[in-house]
N, C-alpha and C. Protein backbone atom coordinates (compact mmCIF):
# COMPACT_ATOMS: atom_id res chain seq x y z
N UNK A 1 -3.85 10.06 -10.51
CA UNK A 1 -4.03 9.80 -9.10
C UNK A 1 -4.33 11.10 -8.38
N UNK A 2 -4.98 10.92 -7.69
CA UNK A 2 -5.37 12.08 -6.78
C UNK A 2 -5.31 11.81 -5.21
N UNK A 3 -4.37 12.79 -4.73
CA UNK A 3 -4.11 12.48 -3.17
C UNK A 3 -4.52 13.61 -2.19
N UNK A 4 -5.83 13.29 -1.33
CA UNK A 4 -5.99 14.46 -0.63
C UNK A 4 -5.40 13.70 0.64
N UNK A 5 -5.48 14.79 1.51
CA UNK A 5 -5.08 15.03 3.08
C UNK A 5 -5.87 14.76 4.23
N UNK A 6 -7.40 15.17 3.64
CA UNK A 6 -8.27 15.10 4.22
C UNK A 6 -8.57 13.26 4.76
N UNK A 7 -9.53 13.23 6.46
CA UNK A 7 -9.82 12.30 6.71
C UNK A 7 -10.90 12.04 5.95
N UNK A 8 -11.31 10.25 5.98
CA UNK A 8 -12.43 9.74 4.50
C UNK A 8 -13.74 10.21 5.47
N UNK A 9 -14.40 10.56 4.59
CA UNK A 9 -16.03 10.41 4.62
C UNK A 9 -16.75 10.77 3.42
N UNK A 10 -17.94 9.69 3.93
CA UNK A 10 -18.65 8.57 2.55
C UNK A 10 -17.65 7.22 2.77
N UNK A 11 -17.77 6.58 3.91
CA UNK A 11 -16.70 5.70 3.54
C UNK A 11 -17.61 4.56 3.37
N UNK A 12 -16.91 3.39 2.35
CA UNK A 12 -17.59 1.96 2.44
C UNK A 12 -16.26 1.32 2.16
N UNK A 13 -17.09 -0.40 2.14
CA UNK A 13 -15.74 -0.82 1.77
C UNK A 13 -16.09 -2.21 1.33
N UNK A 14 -15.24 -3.52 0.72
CA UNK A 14 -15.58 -4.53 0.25
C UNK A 14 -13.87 -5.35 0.95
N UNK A 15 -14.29 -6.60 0.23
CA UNK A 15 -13.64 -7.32 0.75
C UNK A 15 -13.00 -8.16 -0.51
N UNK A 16 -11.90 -8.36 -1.17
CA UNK A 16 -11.59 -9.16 -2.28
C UNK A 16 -10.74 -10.48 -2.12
N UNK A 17 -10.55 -11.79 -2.83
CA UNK A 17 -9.21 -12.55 -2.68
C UNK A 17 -8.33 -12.23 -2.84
N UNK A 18 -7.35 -12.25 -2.59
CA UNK A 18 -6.01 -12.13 -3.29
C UNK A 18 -5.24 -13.25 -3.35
N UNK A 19 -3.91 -13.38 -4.20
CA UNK A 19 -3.04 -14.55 -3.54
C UNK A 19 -2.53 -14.12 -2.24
N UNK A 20 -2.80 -13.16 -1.86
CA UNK A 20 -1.51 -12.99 -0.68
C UNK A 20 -2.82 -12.73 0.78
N UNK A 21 -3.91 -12.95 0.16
CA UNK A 21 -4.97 -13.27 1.57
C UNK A 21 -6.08 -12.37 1.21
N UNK A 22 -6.86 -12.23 2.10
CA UNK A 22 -8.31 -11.43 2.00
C UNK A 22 -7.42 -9.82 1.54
N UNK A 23 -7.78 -9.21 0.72
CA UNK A 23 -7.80 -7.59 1.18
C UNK A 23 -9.05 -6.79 1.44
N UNK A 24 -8.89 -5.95 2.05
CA UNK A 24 -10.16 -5.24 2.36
C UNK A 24 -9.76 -3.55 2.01
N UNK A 25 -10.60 -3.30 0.74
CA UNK A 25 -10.88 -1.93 0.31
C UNK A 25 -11.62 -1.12 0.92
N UNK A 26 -11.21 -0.12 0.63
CA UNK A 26 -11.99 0.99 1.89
C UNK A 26 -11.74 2.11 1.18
N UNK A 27 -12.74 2.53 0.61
CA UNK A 27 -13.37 4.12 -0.37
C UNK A 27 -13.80 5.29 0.72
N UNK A 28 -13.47 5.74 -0.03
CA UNK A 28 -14.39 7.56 0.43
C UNK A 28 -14.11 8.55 -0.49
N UNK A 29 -15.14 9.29 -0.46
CA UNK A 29 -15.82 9.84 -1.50
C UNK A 29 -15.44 9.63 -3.03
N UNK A 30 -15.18 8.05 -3.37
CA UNK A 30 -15.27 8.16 -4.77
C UNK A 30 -13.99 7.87 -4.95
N UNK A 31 -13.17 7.88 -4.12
CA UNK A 31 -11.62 7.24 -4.24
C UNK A 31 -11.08 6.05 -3.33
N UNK A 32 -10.13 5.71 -3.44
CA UNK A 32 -9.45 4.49 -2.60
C UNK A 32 -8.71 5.06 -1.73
N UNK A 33 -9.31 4.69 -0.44
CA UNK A 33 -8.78 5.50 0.83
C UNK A 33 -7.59 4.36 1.91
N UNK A 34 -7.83 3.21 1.48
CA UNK A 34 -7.30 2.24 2.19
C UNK A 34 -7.01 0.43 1.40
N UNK A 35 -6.01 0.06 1.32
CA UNK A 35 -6.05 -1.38 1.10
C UNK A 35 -5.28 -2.01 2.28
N UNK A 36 -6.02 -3.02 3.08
CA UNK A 36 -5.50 -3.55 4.51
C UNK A 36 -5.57 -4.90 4.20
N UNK A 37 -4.66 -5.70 4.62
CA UNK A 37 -4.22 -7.17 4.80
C UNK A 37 -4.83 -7.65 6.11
N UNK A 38 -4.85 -9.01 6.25
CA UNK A 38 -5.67 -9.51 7.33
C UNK A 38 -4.57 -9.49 8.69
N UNK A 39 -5.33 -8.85 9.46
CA UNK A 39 -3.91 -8.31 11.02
C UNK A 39 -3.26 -7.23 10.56
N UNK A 40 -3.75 -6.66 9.73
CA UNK A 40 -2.88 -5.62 9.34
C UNK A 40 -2.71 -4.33 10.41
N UNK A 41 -1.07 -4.35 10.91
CA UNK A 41 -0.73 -3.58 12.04
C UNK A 41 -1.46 -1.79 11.66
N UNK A 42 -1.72 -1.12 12.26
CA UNK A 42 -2.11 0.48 12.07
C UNK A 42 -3.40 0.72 10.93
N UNK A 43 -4.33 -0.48 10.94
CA UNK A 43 -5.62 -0.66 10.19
C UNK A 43 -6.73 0.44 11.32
N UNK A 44 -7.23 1.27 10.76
CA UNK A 44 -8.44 2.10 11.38
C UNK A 44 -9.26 0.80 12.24
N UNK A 45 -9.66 1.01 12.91
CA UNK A 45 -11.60 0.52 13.49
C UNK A 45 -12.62 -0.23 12.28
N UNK A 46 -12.80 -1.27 11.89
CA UNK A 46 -13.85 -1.83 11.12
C UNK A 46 -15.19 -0.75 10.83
N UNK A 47 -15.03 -0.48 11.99
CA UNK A 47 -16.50 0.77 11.93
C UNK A 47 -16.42 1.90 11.34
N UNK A 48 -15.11 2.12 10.96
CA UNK A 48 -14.48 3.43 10.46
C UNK A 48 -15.12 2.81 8.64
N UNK A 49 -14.80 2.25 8.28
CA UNK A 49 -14.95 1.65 6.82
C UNK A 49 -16.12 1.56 6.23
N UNK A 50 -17.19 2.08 7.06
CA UNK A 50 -18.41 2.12 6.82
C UNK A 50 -19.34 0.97 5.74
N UNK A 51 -20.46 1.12 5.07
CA UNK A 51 -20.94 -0.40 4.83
C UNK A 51 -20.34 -0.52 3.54
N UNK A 52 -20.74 -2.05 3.50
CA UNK A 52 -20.62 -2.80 3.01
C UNK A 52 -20.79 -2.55 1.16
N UNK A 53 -19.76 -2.07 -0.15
CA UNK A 53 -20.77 -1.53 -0.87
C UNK A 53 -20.36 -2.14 -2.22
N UNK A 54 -20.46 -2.03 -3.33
CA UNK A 54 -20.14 -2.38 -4.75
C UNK A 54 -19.39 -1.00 -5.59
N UNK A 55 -18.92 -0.43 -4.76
CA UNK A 55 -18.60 0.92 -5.86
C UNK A 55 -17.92 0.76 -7.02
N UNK A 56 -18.37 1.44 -8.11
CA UNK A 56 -17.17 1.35 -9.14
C UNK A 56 -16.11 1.51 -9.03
N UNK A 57 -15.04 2.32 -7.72
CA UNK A 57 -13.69 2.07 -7.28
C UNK A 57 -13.25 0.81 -7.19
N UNK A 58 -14.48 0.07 -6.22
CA UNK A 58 -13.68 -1.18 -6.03
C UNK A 58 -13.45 -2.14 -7.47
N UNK A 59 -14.25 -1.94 -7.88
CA UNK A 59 -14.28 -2.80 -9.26
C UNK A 59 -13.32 -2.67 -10.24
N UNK A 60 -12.88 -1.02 -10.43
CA UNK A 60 -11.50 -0.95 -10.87
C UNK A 60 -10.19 -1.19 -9.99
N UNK A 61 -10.42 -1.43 -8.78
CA UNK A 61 -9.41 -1.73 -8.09
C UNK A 61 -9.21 -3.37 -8.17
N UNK A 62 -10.08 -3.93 -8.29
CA UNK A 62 -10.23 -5.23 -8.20
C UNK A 62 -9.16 -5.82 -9.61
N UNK A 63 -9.95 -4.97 -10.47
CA UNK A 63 -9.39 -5.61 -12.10
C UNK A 63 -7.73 -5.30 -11.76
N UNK A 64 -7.07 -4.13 -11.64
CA UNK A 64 -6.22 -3.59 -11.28
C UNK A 64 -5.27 -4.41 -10.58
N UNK A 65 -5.79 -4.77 -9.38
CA UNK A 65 -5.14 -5.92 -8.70
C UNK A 65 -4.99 -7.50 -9.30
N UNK A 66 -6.02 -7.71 -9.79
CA UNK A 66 -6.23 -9.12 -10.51
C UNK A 66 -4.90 -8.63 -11.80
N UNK A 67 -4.52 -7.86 -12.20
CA UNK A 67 -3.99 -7.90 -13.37
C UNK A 67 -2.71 -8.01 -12.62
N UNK A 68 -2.13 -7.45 -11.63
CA UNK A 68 -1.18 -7.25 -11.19
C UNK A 68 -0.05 -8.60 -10.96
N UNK A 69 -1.52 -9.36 -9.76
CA UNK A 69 -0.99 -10.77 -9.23
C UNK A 69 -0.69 -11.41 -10.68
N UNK A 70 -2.02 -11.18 -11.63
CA UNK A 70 -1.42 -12.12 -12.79
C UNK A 70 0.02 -11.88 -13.49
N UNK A 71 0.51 -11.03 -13.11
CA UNK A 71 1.48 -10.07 -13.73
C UNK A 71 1.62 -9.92 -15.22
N UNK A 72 0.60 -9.16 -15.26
CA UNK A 72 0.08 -8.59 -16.29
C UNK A 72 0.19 -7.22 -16.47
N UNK A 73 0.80 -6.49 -15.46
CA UNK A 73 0.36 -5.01 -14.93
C UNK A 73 1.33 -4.59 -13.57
N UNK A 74 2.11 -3.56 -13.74
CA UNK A 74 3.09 -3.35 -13.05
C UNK A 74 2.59 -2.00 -12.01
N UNK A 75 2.01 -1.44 -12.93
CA UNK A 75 1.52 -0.63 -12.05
C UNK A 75 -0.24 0.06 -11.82
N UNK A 76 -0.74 1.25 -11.21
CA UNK A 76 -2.10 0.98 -10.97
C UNK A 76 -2.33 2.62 -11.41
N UNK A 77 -3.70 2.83 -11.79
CA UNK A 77 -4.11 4.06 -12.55
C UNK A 77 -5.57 4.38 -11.03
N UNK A 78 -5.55 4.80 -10.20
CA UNK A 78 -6.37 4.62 -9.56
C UNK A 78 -6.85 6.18 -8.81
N UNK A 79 -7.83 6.90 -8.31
CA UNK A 79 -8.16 8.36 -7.63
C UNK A 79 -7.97 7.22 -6.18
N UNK A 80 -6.82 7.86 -5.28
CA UNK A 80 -6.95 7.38 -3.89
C UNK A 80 -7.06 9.05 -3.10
N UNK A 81 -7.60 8.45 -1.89
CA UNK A 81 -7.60 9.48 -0.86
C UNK A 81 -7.06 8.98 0.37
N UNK A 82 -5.84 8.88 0.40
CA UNK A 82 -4.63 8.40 1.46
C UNK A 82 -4.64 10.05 2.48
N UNK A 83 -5.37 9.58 3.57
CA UNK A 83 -5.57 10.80 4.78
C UNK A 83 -4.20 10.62 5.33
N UNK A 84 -3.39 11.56 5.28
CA UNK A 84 -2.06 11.88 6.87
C UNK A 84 -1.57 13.28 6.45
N UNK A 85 -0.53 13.38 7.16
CA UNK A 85 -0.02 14.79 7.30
C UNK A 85 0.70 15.14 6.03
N UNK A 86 0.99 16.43 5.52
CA UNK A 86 1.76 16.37 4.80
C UNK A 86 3.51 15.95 4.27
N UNK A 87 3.60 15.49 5.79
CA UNK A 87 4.94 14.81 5.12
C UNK A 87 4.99 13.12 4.90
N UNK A 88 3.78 12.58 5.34
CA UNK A 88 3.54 11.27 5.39
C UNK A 88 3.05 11.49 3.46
N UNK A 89 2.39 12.23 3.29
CA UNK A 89 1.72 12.48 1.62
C UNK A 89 3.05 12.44 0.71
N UNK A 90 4.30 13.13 1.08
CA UNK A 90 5.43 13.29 0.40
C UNK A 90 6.18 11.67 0.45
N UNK A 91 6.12 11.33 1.65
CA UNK A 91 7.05 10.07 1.70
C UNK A 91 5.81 9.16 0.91
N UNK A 92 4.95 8.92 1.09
CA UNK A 92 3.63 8.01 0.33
C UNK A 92 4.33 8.47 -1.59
N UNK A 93 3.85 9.35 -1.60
CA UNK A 93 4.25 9.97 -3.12
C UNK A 93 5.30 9.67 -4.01
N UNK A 94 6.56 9.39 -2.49
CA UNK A 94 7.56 8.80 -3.54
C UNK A 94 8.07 7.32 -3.52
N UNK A 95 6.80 6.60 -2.53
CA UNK A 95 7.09 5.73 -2.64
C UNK A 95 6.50 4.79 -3.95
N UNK A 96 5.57 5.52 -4.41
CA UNK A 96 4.84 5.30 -6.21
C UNK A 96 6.01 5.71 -7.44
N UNK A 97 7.02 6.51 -6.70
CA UNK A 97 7.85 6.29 -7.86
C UNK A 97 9.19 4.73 -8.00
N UNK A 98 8.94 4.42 -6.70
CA UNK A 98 10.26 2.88 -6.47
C UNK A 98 9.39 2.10 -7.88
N UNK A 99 10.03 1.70 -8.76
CA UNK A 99 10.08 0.72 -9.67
C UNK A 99 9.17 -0.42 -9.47
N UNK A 100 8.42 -0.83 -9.83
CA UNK A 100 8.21 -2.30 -9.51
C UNK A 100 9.37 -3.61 -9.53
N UNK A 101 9.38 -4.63 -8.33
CA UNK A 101 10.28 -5.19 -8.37
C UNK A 101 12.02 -4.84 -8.26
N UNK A 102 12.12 -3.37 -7.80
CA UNK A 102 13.00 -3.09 -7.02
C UNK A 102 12.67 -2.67 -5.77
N UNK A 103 13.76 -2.42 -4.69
CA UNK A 103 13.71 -1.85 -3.52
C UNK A 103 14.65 -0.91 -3.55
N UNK A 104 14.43 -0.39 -2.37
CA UNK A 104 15.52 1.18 -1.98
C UNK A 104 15.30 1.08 -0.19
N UNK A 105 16.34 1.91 0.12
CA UNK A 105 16.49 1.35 1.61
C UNK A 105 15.48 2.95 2.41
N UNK A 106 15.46 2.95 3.58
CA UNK A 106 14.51 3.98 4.07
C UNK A 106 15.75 5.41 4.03
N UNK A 107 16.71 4.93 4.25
CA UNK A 107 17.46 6.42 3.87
C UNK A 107 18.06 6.60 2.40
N UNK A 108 17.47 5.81 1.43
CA UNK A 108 17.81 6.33 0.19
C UNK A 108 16.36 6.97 0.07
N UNK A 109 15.12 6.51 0.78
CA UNK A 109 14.37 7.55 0.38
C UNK A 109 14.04 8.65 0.80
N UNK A 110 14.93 8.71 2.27
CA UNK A 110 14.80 9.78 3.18
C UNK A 110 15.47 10.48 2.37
N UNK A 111 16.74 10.11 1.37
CA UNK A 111 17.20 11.51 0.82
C UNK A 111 16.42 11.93 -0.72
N UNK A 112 15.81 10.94 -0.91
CA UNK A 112 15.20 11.03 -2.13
C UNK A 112 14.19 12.64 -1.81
N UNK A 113 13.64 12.73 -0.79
CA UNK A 113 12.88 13.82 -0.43
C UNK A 113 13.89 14.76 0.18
N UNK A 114 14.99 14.95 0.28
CA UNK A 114 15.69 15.70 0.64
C UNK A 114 15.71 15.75 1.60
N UNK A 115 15.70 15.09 2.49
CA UNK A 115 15.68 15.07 4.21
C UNK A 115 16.49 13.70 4.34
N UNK A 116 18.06 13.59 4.11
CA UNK A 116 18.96 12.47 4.42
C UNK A 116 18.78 12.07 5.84
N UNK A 117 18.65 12.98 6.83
CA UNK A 117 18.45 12.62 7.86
C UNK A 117 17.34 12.12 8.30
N UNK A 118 16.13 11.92 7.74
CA UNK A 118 15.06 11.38 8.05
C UNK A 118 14.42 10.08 8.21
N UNK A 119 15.51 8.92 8.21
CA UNK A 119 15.01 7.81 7.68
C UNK A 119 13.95 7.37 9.06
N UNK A 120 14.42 7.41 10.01
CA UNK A 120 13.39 7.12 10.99
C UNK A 120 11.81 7.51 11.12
N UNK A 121 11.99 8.78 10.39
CA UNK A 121 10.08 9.57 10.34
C UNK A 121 9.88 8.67 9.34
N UNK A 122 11.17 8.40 8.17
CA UNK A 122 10.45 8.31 6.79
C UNK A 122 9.79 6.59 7.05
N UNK A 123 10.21 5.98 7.62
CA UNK A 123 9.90 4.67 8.37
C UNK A 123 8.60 4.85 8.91
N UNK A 124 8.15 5.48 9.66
CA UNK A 124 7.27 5.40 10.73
C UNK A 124 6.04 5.95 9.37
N UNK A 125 6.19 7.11 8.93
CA UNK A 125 5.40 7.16 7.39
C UNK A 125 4.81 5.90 6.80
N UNK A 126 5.82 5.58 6.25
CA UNK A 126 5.86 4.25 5.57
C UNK A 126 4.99 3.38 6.29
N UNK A 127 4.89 3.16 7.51
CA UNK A 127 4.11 2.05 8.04
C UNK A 127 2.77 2.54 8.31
N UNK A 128 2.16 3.41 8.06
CA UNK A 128 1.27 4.15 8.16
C UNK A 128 0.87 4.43 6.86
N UNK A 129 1.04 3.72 5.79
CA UNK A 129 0.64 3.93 4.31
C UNK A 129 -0.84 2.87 4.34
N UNK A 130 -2.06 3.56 4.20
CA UNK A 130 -2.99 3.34 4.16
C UNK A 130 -3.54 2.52 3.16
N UNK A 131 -2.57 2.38 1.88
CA UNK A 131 -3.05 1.95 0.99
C UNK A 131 -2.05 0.73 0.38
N UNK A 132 -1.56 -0.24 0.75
CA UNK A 132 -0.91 -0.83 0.82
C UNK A 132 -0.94 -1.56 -0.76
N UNK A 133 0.63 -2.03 -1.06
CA UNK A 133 0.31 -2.92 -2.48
C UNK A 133 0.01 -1.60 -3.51
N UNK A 134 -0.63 -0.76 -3.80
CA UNK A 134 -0.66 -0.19 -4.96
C UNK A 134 0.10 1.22 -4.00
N UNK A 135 0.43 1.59 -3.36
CA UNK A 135 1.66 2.38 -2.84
C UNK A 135 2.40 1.88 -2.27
N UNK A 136 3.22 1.22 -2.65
CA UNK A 136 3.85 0.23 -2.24
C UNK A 136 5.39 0.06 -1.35
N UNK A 137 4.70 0.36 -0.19
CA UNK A 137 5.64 0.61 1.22
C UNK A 137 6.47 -0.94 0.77
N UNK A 138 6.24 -1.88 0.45
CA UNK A 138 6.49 -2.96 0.75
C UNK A 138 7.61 -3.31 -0.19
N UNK A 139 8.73 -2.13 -0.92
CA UNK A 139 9.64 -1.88 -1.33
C UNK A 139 10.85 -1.39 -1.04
N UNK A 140 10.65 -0.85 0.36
CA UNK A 140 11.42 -0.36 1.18
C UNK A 140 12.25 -1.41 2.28
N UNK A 141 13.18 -1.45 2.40
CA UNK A 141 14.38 -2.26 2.77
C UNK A 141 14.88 -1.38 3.96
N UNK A 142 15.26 -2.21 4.87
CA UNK A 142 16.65 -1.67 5.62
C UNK A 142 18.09 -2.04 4.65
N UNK A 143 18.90 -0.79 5.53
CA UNK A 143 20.22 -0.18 5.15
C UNK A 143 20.72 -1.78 5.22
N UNK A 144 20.72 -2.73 5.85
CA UNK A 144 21.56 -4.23 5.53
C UNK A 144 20.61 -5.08 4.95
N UNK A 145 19.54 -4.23 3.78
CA UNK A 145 18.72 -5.65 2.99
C UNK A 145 18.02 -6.56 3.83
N UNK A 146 17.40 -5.95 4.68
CA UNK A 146 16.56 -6.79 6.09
C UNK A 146 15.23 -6.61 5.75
N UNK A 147 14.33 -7.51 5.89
CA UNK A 147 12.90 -6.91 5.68
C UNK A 147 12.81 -6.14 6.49
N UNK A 148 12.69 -5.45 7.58
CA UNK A 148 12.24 -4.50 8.46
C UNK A 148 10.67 -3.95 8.22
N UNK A 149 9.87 -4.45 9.17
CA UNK A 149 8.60 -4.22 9.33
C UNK A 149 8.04 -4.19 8.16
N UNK A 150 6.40 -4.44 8.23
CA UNK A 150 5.59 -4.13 7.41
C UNK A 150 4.26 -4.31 7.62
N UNK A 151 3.18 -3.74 7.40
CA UNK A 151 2.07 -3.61 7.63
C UNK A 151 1.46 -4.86 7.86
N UNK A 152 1.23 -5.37 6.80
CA UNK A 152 0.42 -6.59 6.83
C UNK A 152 1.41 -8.24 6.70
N UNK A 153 2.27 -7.48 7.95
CA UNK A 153 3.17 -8.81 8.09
C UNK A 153 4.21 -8.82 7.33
N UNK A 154 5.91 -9.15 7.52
CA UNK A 154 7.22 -9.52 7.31
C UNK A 154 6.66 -10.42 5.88
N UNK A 155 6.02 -12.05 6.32
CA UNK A 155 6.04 -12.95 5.61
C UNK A 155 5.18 -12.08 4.14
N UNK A 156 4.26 -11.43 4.51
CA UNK A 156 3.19 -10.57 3.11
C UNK A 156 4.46 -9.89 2.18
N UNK A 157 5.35 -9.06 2.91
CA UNK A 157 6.53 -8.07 2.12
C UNK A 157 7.28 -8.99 1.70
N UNK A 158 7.80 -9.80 2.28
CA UNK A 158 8.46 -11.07 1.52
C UNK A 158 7.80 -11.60 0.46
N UNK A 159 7.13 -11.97 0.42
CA UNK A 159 6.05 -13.03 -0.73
C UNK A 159 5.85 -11.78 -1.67
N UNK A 160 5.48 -10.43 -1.45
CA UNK A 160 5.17 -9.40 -2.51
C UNK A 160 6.39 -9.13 -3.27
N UNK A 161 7.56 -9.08 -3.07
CA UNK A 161 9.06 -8.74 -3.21
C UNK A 161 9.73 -9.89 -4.41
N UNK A 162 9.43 -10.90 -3.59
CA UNK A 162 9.97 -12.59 -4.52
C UNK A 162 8.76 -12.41 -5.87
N UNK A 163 7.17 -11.90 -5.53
CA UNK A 163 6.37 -12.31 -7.09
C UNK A 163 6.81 -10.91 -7.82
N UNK A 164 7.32 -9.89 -7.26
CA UNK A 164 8.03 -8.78 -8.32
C UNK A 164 9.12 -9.22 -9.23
N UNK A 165 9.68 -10.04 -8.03
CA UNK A 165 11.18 -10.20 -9.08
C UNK A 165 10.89 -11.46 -9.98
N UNK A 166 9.62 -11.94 -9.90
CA UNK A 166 9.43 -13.20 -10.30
C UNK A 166 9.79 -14.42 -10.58
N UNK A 167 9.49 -14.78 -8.54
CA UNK A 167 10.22 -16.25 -8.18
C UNK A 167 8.37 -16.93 -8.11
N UNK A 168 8.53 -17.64 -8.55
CA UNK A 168 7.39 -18.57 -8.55
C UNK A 168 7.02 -19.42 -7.32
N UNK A 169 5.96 -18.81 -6.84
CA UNK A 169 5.51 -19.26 -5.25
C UNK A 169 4.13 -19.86 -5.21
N UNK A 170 3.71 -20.52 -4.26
CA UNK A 170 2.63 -20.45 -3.87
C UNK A 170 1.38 -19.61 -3.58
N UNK A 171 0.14 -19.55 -3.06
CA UNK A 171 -0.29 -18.84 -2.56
C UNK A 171 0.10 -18.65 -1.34
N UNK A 172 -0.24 -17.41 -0.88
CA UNK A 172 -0.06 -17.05 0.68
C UNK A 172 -1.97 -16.71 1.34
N UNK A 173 -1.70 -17.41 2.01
CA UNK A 173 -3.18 -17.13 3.16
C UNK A 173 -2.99 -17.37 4.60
């Protein structure tokens, strides 16, 4: 994986099924800069995502994901370019190490980075994870096991959480 800092340009982007609704990929220069859910709260400008394209990112992202939902595949081998500051890059970073199908609360990971006191930045980070599902904010819990926010909707982190631990659901759209 490769994580720069930098904002995307060369951006395009596609659009895939999922069970859990449309996602929309969003590349730049040659990496995965974004995965957004439909309403997805803190999503860039449509215009930002530039056209419409077939890249070989998406195509390994696609398989990647398809293997996942099938649960076939726990985790993802992918070059992303997740743009924010450097402490949003640190909290992103360790949120690729939470397990699949476990959670941790925002101040076990605030101390996980050594900043116990941080759970509130490390929160606001977290919701600002550009790449949703294969960095997977959507592991993170409040301190009383509450869903507490999430990008592309409460009900999306719920439904992603139950097919980790593998409760057998429906689709979500």
């Amino acid at each position: 994986m490769t994580t720069l800092g930098a904002s995307p340009v060369n951006a395009a982007h596609t659009v895939i099924d999922s069970p859990c609704g449309p996602l929309t990929l969003v590349a730049a220069d040659g990496a995965l800069a974004g995965l957004y859910m439909t309403d997805h709260r803190h999503q860039p400008p449509l215009e930002t995502f530039g056209p419409r394209s077939d890249l070989m990112i998406f195509d390994r992202a696609a398989e990647q994901l398809t293997a996942y939902f099938a649960g076939e595949s726990t985790t993802f081998d992918l070059d992303l370019h997740a743009a924010g500051t450097p402490f949003q890059q640190r909290v992103w970073a360790a949120l690729r190490t939470i397990p699949y199908g476990e959670t941790i609360t925002y101040g076990e990971l605030a101390e996980s980075l050594g900043q116990p006191t941080a759970s509130r930045a490390v929160g606001l980070a977290n919701g600002r994870n550009p790449i949703s599902i294969i960095v997977p904010c959507h592991r993170v819990i409040g301190a009383n096991g509450s869903m507490t926010g999430y990008g592309g909707g409460i009900s999306r982190k719920q439904w992603l959480l139950d097919f980790e631990r593998g409760a057998v659901q429906p689709t979500l759209l």
